[in-house]
N, C-alpha and C. Protein backbone atom coordinates (compact mmCIF):
# COMPACT_ATOMS: atom_id res chain seq x y z
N UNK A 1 0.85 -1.18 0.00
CA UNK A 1 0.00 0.00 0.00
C UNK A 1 0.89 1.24 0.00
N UNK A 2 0.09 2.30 -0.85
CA UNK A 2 1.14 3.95 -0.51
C UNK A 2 0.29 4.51 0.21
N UNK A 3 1.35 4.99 1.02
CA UNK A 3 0.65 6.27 1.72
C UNK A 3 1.25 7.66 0.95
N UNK A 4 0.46 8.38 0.96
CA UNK A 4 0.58 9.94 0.83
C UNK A 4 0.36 10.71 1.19
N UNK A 5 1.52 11.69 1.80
CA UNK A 5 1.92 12.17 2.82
C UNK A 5 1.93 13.87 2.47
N UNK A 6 0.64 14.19 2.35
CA UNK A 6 0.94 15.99 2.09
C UNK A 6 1.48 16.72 3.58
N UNK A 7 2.34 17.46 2.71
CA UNK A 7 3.53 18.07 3.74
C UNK A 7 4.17 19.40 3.26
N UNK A 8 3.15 20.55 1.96
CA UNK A 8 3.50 21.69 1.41
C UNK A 8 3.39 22.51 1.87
N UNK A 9 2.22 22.82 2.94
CA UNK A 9 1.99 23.68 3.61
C UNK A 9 2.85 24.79 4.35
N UNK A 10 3.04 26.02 3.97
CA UNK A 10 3.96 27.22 4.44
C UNK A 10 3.34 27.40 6.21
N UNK A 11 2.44 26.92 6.57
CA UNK A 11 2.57 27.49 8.05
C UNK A 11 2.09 28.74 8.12
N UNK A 12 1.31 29.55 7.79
CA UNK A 12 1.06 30.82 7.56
C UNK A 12 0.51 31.18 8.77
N UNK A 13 -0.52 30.88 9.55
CA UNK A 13 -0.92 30.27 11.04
C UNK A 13 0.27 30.32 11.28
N UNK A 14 1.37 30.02 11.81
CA UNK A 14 2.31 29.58 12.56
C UNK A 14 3.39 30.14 12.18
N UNK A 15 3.22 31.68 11.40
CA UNK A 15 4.41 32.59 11.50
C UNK A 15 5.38 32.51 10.08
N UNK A 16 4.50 31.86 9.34
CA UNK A 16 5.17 31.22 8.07
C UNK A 16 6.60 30.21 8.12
N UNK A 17 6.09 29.07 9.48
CA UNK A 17 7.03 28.51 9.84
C UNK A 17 6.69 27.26 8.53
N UNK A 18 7.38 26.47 7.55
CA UNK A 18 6.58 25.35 7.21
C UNK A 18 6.25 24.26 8.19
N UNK A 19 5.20 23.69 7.90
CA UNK A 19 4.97 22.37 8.92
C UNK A 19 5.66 21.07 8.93
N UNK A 20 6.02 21.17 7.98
CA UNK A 20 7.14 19.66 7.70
C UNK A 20 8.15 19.98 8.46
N UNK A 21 8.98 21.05 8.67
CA UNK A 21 9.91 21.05 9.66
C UNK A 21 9.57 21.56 11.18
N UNK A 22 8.43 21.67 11.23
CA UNK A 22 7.98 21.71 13.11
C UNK A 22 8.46 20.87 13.77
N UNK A 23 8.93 21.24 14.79
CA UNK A 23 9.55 20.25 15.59
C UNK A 23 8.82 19.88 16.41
N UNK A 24 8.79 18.21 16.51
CA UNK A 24 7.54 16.96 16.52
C UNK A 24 8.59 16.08 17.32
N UNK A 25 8.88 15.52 19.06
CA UNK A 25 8.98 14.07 18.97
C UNK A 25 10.92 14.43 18.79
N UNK A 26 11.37 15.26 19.05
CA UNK A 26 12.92 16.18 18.61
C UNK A 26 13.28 15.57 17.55
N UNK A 27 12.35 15.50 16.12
CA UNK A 27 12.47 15.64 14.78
C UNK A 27 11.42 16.16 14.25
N UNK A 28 11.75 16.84 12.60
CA UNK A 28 11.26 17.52 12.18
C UNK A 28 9.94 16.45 12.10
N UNK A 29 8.23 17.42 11.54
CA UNK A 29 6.74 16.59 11.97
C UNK A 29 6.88 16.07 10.76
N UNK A 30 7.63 16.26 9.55
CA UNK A 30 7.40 15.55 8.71
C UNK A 30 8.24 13.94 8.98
N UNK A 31 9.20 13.80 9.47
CA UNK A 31 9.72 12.67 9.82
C UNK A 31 9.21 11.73 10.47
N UNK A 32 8.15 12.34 10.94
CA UNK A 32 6.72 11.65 12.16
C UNK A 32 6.22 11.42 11.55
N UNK A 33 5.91 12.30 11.23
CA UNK A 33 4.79 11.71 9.43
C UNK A 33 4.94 10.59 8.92
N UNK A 34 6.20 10.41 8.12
CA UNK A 34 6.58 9.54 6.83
C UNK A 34 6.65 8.17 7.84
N UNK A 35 6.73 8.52 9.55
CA UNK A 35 6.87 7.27 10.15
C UNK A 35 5.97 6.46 10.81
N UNK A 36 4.71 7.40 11.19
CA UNK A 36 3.26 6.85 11.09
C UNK A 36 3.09 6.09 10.15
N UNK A 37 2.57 6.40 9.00
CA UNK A 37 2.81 5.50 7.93
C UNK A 37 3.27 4.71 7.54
N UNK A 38 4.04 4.66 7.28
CA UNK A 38 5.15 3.40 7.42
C UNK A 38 5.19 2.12 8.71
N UNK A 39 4.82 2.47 9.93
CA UNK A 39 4.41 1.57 10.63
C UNK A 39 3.55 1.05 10.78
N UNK A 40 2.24 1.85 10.25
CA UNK A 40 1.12 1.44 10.07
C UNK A 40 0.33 0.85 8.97
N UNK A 41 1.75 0.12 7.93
CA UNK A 41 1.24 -0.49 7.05
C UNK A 41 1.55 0.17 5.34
N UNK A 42 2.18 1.32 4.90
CA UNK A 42 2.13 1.60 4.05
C UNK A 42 3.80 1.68 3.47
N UNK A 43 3.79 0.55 2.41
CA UNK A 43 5.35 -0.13 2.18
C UNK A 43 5.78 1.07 1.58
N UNK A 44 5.43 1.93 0.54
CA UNK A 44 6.24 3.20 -0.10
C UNK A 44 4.86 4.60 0.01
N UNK A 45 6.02 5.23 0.34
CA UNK A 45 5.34 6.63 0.64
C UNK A 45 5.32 7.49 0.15
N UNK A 46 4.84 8.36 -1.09
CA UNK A 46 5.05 9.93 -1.54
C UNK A 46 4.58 10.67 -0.67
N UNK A 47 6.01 11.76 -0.76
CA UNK A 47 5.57 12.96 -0.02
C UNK A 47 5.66 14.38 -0.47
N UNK A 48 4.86 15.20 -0.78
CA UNK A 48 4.21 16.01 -1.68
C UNK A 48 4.92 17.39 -0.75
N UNK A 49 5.88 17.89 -1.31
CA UNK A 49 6.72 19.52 -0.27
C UNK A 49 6.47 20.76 -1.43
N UNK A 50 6.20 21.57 -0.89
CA UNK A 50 6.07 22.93 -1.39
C UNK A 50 6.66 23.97 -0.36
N UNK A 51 6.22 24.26 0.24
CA UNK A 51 7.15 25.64 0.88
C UNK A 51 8.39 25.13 1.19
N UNK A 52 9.52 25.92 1.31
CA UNK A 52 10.86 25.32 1.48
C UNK A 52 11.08 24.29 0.91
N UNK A 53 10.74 23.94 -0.03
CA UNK A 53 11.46 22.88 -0.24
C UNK A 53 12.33 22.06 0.14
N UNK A 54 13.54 22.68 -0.69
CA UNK A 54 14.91 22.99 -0.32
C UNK A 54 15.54 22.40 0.83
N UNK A 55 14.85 23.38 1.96
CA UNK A 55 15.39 23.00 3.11
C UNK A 55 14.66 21.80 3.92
N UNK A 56 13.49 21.75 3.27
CA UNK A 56 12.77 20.61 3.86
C UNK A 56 13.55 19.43 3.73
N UNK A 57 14.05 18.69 2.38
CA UNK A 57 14.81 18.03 1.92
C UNK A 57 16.05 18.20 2.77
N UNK A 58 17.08 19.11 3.05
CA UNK A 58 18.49 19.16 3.15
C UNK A 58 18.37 19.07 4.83
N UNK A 59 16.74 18.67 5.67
CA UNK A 59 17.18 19.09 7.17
C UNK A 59 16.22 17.79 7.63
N UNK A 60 15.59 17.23 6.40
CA UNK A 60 14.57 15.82 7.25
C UNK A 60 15.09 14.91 6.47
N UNK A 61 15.28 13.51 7.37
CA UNK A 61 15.29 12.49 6.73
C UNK A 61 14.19 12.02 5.99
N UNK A 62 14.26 12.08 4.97
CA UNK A 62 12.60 11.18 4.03
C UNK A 62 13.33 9.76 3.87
N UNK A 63 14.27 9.49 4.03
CA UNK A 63 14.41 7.98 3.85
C UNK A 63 14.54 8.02 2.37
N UNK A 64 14.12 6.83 1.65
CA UNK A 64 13.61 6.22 0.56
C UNK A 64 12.37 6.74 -0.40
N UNK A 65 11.49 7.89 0.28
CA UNK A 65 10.37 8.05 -0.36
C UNK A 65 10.36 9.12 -1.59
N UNK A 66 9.30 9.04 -2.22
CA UNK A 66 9.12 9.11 -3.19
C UNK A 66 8.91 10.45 -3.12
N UNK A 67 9.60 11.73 -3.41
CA UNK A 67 9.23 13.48 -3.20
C UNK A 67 8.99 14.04 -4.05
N UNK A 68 7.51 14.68 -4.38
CA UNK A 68 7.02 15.07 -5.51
C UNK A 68 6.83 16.99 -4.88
N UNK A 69 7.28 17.66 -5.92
CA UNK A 69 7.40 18.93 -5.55
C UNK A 69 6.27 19.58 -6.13
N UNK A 70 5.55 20.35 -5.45
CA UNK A 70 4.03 20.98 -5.34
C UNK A 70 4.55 22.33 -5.81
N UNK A 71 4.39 22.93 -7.34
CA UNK A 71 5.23 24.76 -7.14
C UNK A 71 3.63 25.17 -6.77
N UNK A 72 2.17 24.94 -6.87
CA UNK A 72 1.46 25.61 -6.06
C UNK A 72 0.89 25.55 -5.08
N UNK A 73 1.66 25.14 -3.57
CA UNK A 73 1.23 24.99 -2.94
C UNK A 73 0.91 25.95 -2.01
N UNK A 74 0.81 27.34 -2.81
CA UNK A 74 0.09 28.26 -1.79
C UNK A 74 -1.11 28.48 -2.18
N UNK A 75 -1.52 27.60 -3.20
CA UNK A 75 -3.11 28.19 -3.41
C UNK A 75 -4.10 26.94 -2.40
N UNK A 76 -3.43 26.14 -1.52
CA UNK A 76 -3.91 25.13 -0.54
C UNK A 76 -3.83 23.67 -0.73
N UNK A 77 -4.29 23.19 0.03
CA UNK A 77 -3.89 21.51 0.02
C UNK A 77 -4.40 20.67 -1.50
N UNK A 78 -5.59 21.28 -1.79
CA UNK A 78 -5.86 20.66 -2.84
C UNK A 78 -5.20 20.94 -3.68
N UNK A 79 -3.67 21.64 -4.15
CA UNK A 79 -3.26 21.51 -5.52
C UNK A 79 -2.09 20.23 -5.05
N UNK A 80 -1.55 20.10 -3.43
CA UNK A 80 -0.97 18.86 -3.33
C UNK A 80 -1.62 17.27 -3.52
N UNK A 81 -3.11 17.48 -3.25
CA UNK A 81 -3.55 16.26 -3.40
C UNK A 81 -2.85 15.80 -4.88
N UNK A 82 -3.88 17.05 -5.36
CA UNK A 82 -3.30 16.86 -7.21
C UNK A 82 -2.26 16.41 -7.58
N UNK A 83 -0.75 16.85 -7.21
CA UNK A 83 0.05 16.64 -7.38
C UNK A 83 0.60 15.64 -7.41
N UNK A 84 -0.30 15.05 -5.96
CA UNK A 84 0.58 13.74 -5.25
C UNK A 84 -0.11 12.91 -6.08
N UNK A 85 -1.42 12.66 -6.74
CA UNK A 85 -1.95 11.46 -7.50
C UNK A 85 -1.77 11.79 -8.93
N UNK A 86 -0.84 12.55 -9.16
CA UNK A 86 -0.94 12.78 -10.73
C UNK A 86 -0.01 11.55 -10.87
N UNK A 87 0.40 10.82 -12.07
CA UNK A 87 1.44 9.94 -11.80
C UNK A 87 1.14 8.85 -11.07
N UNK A 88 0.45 8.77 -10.51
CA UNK A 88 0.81 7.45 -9.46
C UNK A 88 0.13 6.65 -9.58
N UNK A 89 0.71 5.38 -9.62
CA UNK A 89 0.27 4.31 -9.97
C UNK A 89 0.09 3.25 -8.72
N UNK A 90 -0.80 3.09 -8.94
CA UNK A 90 -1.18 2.31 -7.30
C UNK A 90 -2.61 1.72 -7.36
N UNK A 91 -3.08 0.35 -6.77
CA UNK A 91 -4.33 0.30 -6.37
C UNK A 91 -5.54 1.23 -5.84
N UNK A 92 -4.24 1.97 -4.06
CA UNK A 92 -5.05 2.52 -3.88
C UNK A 92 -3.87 3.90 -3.12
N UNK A 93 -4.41 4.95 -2.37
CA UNK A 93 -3.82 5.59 -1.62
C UNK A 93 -4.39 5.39 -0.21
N UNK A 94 -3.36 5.52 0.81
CA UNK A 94 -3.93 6.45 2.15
C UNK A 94 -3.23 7.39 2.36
N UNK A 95 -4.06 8.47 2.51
CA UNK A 95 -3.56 10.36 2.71
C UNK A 95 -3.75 10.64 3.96
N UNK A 96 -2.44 10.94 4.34
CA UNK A 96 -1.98 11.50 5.56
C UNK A 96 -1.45 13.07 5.21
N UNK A 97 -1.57 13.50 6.58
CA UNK A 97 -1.36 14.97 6.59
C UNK A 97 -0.40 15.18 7.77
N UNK A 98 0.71 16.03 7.19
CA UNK A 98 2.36 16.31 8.11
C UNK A 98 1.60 16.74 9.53
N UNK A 99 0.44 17.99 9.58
CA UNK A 99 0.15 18.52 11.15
C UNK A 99 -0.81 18.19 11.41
N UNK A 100 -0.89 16.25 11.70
CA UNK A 100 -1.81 15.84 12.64
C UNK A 100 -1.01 14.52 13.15
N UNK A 101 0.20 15.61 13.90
CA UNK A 101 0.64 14.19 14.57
C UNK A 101 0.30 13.11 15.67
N UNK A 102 -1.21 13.47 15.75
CA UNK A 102 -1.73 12.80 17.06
C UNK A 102 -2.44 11.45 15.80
N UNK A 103 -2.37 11.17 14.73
CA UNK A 103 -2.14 10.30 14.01
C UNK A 103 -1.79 9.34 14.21
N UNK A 104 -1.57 7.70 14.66
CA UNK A 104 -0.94 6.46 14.84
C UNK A 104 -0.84 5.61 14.07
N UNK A 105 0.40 4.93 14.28
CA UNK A 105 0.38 4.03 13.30
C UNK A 105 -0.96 2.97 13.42
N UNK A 106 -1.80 2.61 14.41
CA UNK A 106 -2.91 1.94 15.07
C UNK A 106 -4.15 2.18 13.71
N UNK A 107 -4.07 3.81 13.83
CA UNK A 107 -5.12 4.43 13.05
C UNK A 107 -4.69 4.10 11.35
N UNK A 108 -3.98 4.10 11.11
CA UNK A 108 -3.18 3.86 10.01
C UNK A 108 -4.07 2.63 9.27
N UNK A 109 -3.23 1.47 10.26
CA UNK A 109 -3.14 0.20 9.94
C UNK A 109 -4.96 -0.41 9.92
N UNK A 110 -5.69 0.09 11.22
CA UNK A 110 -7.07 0.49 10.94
C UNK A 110 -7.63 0.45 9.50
N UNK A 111 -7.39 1.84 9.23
CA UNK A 111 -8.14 2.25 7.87
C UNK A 111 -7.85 1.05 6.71
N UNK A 112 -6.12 1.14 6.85
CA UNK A 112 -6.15 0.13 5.67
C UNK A 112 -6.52 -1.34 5.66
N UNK A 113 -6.58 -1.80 6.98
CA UNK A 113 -7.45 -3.18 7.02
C UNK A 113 -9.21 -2.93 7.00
N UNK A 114 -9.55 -1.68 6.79
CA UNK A 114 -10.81 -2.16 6.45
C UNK A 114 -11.59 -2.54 5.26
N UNK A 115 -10.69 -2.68 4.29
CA UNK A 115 -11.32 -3.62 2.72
C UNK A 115 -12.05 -2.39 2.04
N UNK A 116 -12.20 -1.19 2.06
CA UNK A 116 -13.17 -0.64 1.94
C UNK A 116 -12.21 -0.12 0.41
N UNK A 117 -12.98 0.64 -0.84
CA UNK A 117 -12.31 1.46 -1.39
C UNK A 117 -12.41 2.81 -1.54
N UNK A 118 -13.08 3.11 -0.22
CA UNK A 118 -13.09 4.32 -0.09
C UNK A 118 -13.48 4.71 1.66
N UNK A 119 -12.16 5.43 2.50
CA UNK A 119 -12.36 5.13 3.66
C UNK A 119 -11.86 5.68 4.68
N UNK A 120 -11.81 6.70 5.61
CA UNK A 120 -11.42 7.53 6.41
C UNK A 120 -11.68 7.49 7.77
N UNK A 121 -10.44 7.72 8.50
CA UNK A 121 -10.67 7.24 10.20
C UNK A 121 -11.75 8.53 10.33
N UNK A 122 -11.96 8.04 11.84
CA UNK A 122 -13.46 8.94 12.35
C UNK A 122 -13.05 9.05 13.74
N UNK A 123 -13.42 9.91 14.41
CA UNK A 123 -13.13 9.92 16.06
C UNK A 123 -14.38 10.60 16.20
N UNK A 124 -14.40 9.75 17.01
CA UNK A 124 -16.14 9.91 17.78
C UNK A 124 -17.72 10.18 16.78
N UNK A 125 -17.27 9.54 15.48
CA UNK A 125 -18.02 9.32 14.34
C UNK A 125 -17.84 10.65 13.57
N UNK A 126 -16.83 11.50 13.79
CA UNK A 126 -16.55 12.65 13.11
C UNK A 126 -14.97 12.37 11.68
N UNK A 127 -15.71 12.29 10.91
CA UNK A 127 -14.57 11.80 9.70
C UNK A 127 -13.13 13.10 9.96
N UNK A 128 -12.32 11.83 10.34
CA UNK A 128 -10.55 12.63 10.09
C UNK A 128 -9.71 11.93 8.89
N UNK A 129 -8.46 12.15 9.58
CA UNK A 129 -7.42 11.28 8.99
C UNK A 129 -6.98 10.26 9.59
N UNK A 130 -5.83 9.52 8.89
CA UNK A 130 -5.91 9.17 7.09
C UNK A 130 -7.05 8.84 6.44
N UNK A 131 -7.22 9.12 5.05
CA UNK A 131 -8.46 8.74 4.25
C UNK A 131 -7.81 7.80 3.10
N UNK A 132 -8.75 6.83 2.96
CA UNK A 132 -8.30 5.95 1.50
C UNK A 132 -8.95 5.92 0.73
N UNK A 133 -8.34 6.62 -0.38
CA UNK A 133 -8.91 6.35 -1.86
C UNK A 133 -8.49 5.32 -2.81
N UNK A 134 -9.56 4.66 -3.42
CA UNK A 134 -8.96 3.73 -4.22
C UNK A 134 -8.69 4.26 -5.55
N UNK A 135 -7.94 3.80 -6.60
CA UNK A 135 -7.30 4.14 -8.32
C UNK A 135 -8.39 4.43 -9.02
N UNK A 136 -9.52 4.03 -8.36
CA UNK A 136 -10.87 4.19 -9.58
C UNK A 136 -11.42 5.72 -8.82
N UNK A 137 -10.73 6.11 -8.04
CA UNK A 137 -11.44 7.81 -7.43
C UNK A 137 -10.04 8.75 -8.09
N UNK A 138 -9.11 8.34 -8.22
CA UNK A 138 -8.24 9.42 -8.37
C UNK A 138 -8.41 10.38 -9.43
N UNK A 139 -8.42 10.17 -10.69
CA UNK A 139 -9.34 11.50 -11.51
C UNK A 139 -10.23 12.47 -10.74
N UNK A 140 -11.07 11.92 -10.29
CA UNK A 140 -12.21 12.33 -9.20
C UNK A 140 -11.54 13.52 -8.54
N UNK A 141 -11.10 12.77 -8.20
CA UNK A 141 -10.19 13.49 -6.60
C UNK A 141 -9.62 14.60 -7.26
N UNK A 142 -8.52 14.27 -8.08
CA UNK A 142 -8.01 15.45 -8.75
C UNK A 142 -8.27 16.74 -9.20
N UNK A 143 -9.38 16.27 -9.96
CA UNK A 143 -10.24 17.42 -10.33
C UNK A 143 -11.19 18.00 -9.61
N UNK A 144 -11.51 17.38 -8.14
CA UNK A 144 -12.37 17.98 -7.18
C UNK A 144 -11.54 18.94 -6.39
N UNK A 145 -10.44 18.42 -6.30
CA UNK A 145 -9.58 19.02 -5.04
C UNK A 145 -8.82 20.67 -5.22
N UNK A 146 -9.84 21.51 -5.15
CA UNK A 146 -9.60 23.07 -4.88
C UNK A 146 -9.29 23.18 -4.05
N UNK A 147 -8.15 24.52 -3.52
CA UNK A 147 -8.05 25.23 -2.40
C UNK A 147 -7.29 24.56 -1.16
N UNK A 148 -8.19 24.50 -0.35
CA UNK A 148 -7.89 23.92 0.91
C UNK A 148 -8.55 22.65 0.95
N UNK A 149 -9.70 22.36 0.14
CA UNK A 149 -10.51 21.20 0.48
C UNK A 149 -10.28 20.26 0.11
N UNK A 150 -9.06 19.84 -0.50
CA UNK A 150 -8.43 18.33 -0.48
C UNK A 150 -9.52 17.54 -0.97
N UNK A 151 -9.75 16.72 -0.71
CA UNK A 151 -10.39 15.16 -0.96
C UNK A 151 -12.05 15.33 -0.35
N UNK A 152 -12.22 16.50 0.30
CA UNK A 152 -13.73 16.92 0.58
C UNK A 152 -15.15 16.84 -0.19
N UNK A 153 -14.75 17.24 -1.72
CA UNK A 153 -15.93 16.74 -2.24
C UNK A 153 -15.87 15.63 -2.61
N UNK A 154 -15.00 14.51 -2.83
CA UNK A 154 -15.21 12.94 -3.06
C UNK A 154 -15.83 12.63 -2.14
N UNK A 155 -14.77 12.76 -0.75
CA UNK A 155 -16.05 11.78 -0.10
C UNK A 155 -17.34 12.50 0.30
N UNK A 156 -17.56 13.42 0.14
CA UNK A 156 -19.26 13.99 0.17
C UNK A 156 -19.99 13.75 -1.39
N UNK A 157 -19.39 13.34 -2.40
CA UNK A 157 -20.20 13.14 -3.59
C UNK A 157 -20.36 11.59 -3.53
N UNK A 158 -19.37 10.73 -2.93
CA UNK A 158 -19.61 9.19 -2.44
C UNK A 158 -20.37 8.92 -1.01
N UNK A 159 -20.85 9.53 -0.31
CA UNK A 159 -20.47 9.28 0.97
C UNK A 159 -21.48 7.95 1.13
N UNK A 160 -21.72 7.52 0.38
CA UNK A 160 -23.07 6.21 0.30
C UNK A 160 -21.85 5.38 0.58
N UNK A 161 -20.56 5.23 -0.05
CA UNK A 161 -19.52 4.35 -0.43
C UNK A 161 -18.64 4.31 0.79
N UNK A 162 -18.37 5.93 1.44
CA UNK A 162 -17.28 6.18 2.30
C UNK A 162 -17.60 4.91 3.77
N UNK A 163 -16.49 4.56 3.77
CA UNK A 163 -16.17 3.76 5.29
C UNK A 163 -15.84 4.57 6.03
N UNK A 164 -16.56 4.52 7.12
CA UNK A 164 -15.71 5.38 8.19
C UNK A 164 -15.23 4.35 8.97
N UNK A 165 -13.72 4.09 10.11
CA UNK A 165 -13.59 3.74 10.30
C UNK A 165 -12.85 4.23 11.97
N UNK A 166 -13.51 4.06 13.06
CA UNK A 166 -13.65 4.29 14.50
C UNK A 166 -11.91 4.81 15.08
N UNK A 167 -11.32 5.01 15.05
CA UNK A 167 -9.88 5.25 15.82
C UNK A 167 -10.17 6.32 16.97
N UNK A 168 -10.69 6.81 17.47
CA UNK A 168 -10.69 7.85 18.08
C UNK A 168 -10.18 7.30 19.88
N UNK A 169 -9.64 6.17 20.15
CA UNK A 169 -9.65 4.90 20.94
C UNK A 169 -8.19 4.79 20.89
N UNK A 170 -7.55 5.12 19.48
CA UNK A 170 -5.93 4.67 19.21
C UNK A 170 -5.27 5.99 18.81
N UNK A 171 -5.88 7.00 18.66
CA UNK A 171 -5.64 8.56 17.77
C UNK A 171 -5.93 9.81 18.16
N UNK A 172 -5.34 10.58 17.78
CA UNK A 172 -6.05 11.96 17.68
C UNK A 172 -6.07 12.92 16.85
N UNK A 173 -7.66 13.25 16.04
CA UNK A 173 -7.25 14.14 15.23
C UNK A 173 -6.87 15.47 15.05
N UNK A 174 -6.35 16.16 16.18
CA UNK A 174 -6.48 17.38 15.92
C UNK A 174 -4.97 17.80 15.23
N UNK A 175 -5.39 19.32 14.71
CA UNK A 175 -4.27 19.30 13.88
C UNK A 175 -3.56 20.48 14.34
N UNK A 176 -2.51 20.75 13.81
CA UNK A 176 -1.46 21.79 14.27
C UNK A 176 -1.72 23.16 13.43
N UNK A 177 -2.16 24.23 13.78
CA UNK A 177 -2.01 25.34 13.14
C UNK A 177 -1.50 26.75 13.34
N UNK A 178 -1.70 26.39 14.89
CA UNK A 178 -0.99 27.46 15.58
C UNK A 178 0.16 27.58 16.58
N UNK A 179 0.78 28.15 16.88
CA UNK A 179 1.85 28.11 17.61
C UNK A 179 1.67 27.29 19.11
N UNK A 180 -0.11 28.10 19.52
CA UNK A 180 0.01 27.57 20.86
C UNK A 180 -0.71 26.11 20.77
N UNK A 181 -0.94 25.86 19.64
CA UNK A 181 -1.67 24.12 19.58
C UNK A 181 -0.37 23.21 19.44
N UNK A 182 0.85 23.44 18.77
CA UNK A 182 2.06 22.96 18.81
C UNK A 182 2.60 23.08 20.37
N UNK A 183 2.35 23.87 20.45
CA UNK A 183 3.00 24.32 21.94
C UNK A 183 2.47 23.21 23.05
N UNK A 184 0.70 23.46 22.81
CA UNK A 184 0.08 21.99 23.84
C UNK A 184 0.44 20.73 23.78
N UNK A 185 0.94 20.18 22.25
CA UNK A 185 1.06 19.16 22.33
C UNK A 185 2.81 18.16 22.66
N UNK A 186 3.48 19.60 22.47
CA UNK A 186 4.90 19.50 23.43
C UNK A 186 4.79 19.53 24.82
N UNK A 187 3.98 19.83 25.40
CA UNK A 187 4.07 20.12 26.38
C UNK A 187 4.05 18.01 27.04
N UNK A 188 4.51 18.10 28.27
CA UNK A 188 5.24 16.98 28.81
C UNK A 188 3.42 16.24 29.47
């Protein structure tokens, strides 16, 4: 299975720090990232960088994975979705996101054992992350995914199809946007 790992985001919330290099766990959150995933079941990983690039690359280990460079990733997440499924060849995806490191590999491994081809963890029946799309949504996806809203109208134009799948037990979704929400979740 791939996971895909959007991680372009400039941080604009957060002082125009990027989020891939927040410091997560005393490594950068994208390194948390690519390692959720990976423990939780997903053998190769693309990971989709736009702000900094550069330095994103020259200061995180990505390992082995697959780094697809986003040049618009200031017009929001949905031109990384795009990015990340243009090209890719795969059954299916699971999409993970760099600032929700309360993410597990538990939740991970979850989603992708639930058979579904179309399928997103839920905490407390409220749809989060990771979400899985299968090869027969990716056009879909692509061309849905404006702005910030990522993968939002698939699964609201499927949602007859969408699995939700319970983690809220092994996970957490909240996400990082501000200094003092990073700040809470360093805290000891």
């Amino acid at each position: 299975m791939i996971g895909l790992l959007l991680a372009a985001g400039g941080g604009r919330r957060m002082g125009n720090r990027p989020k891939a290099l927040l410091p997560y766990g005393g490594r950068p959150m994208v390194e948390h990232a690519l390692g959720v995933l990976r423990a939780g079941g997903c053998t190769r990983v693309r990971v989709v960088l736009g702000a900094e690039a550069a330095r994103v690359l020259a200061t995180a280990d990505l390992d082995d994975a697959d780094v697809v460079l986003n040049p618009d990733w200031e017009t929001g997440m949905g031109s990384s979705l795009r990015a990340g499924l243009t090209g890719l060849v795969a059954d299916a995806a699971l999409i993970g996101l760099v600032d929700t490191p309360g993410v597990t590999p538990e939740a991970v491994a979850r989603v992708l054992a639930c058979g579904a081809e179309l399928a997103a963890a839920s905490y407390d029946g409220e749809r989060g992350h990771p979400v899985l799309i299968a090869s027969r949504f990716f056009a879909e996806a692509r061309e849905d995914a404006v702005g910030d809203a990522g993968a939002r109208a698939l699964l609201r134009a499927h949602a007859a199809e969408l699995h939700l799948v319970e983690c809220g037990d092994v996970a957490s979704p909240e996400d990082v946007d501000t200094p003092e929400q990073l700040a809470r979740l360093q805290a000891p």
